[in-house]
C-alpha atoms as a PDB file:
ATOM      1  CA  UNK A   1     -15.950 -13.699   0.260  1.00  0.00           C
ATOM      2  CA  UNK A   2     -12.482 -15.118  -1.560  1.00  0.00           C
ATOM      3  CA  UNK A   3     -13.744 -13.520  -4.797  1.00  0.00           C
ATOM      4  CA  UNK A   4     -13.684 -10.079  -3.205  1.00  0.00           C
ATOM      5  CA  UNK A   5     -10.122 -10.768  -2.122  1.00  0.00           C
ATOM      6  CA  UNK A   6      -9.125 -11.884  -5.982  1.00  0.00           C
ATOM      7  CA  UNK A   7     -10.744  -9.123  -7.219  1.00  0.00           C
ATOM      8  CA  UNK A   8      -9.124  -6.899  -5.142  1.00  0.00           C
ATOM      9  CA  UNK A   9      -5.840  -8.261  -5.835  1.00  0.00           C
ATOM     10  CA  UNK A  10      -6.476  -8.542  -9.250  1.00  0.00           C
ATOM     11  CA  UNK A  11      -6.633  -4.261  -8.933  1.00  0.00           C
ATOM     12  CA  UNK A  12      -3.968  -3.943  -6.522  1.00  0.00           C
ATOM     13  CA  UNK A  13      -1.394  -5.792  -8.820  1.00  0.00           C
ATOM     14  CA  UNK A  14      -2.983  -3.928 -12.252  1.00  0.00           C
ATOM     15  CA  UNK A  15      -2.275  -0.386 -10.663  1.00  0.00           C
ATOM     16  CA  UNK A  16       1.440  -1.439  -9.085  1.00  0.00           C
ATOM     17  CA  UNK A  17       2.145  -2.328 -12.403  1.00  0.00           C
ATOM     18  CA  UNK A  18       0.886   0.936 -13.812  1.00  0.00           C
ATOM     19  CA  UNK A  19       2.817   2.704 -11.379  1.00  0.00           C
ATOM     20  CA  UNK A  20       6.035   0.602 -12.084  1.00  0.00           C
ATOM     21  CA  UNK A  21       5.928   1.588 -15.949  1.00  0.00           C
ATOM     22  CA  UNK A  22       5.254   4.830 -15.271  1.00  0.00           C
ATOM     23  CA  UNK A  23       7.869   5.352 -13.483  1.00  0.00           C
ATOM     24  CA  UNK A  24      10.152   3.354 -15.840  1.00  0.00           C
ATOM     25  CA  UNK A  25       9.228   5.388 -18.864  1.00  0.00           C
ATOM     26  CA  UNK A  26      10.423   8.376 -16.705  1.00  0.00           C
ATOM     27  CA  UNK A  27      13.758   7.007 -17.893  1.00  0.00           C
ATOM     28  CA  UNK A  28      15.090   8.089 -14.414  1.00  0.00           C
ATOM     29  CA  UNK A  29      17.836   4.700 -14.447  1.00  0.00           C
ATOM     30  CA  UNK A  30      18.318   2.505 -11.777  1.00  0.00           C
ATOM     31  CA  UNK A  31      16.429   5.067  -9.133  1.00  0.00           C
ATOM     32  CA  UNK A  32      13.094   4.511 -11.027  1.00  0.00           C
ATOM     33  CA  UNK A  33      13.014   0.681  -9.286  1.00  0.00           C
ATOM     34  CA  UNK A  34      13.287   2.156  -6.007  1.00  0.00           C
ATOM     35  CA  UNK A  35      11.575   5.360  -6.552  1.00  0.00           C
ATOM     36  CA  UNK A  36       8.104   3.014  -7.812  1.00  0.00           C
ATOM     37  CA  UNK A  37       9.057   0.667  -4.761  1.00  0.00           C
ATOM     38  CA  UNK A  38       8.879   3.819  -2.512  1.00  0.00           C
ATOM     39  CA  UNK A  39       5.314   4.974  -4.239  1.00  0.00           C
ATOM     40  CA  UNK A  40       3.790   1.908  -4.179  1.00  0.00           C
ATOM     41  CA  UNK A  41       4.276   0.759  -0.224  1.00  0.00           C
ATOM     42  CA  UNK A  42       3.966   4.185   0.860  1.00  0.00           C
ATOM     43  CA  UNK A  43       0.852   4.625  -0.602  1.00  0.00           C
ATOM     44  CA  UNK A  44      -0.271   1.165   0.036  1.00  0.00           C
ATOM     45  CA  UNK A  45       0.273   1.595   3.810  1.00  0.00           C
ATOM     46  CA  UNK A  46      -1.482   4.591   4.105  1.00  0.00           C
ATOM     47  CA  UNK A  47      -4.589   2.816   2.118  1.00  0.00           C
ATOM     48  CA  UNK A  48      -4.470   0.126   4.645  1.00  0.00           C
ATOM     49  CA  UNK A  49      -4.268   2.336   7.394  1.00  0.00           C
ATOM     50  CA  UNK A  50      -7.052   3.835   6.529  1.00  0.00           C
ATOM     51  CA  UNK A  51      -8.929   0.843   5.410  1.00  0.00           C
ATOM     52  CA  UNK A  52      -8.434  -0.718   9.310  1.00  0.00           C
ATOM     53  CA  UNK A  53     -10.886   2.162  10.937  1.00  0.00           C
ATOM     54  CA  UNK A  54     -12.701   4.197   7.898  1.00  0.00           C
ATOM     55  CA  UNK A  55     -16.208   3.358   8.518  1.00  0.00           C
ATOM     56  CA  UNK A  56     -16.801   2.535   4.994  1.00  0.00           C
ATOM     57  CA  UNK A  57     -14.104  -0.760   5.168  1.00  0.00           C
ATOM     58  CA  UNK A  58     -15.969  -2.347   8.132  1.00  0.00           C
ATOM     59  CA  UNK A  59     -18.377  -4.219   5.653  1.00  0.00           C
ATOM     60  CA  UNK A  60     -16.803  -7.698   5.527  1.00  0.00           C
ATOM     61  CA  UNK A  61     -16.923  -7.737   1.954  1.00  0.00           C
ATOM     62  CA  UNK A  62     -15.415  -4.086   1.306  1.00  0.00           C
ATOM     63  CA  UNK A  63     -12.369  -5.236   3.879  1.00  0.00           C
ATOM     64  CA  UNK A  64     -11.760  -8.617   2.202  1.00  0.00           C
ATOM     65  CA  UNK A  65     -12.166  -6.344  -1.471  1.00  0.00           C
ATOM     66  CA  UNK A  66      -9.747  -3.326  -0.614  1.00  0.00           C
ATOM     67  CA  UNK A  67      -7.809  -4.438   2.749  1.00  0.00           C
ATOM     68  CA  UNK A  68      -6.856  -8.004   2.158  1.00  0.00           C
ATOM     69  CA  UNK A  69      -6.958  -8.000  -1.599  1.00  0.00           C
ATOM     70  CA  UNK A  70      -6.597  -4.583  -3.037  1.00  0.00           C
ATOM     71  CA  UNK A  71      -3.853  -3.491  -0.163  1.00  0.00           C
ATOM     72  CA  UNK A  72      -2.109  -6.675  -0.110  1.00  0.00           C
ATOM     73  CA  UNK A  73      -1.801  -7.131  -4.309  1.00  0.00           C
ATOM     74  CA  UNK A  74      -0.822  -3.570  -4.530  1.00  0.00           C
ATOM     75  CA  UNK A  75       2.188  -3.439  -2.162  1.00  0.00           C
ATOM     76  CA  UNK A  76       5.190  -5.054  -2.907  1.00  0.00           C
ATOM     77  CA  UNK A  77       7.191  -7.157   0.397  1.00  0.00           C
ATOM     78  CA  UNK A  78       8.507  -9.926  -2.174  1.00  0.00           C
ATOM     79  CA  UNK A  79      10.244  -6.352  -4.305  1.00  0.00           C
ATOM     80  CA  UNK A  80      11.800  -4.890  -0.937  1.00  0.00           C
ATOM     81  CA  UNK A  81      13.168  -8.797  -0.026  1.00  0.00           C
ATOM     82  CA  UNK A  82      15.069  -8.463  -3.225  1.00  0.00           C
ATOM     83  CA  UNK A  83      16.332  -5.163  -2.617  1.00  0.00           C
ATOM     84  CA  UNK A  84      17.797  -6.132   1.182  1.00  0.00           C
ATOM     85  CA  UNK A  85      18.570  -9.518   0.039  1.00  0.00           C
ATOM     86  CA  UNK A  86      20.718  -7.935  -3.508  1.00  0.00           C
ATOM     87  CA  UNK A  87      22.280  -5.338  -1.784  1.00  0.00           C
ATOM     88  CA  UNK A  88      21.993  -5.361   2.046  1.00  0.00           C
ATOM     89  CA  UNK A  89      19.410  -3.127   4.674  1.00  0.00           C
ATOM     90  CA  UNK A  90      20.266   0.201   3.027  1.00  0.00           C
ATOM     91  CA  UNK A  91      19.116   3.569   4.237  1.00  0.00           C
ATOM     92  CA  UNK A  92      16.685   3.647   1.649  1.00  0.00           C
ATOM     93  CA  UNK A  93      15.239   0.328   2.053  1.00  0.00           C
ATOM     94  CA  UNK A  94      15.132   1.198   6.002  1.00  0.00           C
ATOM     95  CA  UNK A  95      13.627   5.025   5.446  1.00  0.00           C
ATOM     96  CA  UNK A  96      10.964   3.348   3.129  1.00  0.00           C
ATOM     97  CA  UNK A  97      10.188   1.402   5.964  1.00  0.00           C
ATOM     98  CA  UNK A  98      10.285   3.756   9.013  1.00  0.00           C
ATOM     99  CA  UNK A  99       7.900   6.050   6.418  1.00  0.00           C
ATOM    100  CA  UNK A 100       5.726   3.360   6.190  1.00  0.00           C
ATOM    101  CA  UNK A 101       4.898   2.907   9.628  1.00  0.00           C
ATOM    102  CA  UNK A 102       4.492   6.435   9.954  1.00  0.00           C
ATOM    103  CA  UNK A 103       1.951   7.061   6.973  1.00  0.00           C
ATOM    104  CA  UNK A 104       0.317   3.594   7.877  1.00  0.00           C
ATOM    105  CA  UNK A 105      -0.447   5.807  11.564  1.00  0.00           C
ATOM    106  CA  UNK A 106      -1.314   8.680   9.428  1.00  0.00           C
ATOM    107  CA  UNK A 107      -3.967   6.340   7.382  1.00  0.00           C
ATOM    108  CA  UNK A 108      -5.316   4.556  10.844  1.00  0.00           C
ATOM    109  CA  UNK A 109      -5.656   8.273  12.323  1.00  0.00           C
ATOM    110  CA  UNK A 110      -8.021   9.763   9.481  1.00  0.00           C
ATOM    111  CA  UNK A 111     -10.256   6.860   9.539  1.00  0.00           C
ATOM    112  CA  UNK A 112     -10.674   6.485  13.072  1.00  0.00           C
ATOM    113  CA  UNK A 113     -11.661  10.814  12.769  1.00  0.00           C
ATOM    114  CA  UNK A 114     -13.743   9.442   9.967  1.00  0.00           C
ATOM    115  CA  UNK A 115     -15.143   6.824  12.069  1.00  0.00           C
ATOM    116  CA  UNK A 116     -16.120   8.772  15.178  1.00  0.00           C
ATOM    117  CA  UNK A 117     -17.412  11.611  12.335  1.00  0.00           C
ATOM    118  CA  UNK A 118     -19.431   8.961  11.215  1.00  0.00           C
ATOM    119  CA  UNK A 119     -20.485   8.398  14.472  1.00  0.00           C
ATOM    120  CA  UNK A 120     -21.662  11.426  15.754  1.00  0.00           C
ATOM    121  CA  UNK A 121     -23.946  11.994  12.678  1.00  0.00           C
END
């Protein structure tokens, strides 16, 4: 079951890194660090929100492939580290956070719909 976790975070890191040079060649300065920070954990904890009750990530192979691997190569806790630790808990760093709770809730609530959808079928 490893491989599905390398695999997975083999993907998660190729599309953060996507997303990062996107965003760079946006040319938007110093804001397009912190803007592809934003994008990727954001989106990243709605995924694994989602991934904790959707029916289709209960397989043990699909979790350790998208939840563990995918989820946890795509997000980025060693980029917001160096953020806090370079210039301090800002009120960015801290609404990133706060938003990330939320949307991972958001992701956990459609899959557990999902779930009981699944369910009742």
């Amino acid at each position: 079951m490893l491989k599905f976790v390398f695999i997975g975070g083999a993907l998660g890191t190729l599309a953060r890194y996507v997303i990062f040079e996107l965003m760079q060649n946006l040319d938007l300065g110093y804001s397009a660090e912190l803007l592809s920070l934003f994008t990727v954990n954001l989106l990243g904890s709605y995924f694994l929100g989602l991934s904790a009750r959707h029916p289709y990530f209960q397989l043990e192979w699909c979790r350790n492939l998208w939840g563990a691997g995918f989820a946890g190569g795509f997000t980025t806790m060693s980029a917001l580290t160096l953020f806090v630790d370079s210039s301090g808990l800002s009120w960015e760093i801290f609404l990133m956070l706060a938003l990330g709770v939320l949307v991972y809730g958001f992701g956990f609530r459609q899959g557990r719909l999902a779930k009981k959808k699944a369910e009742q079928s």
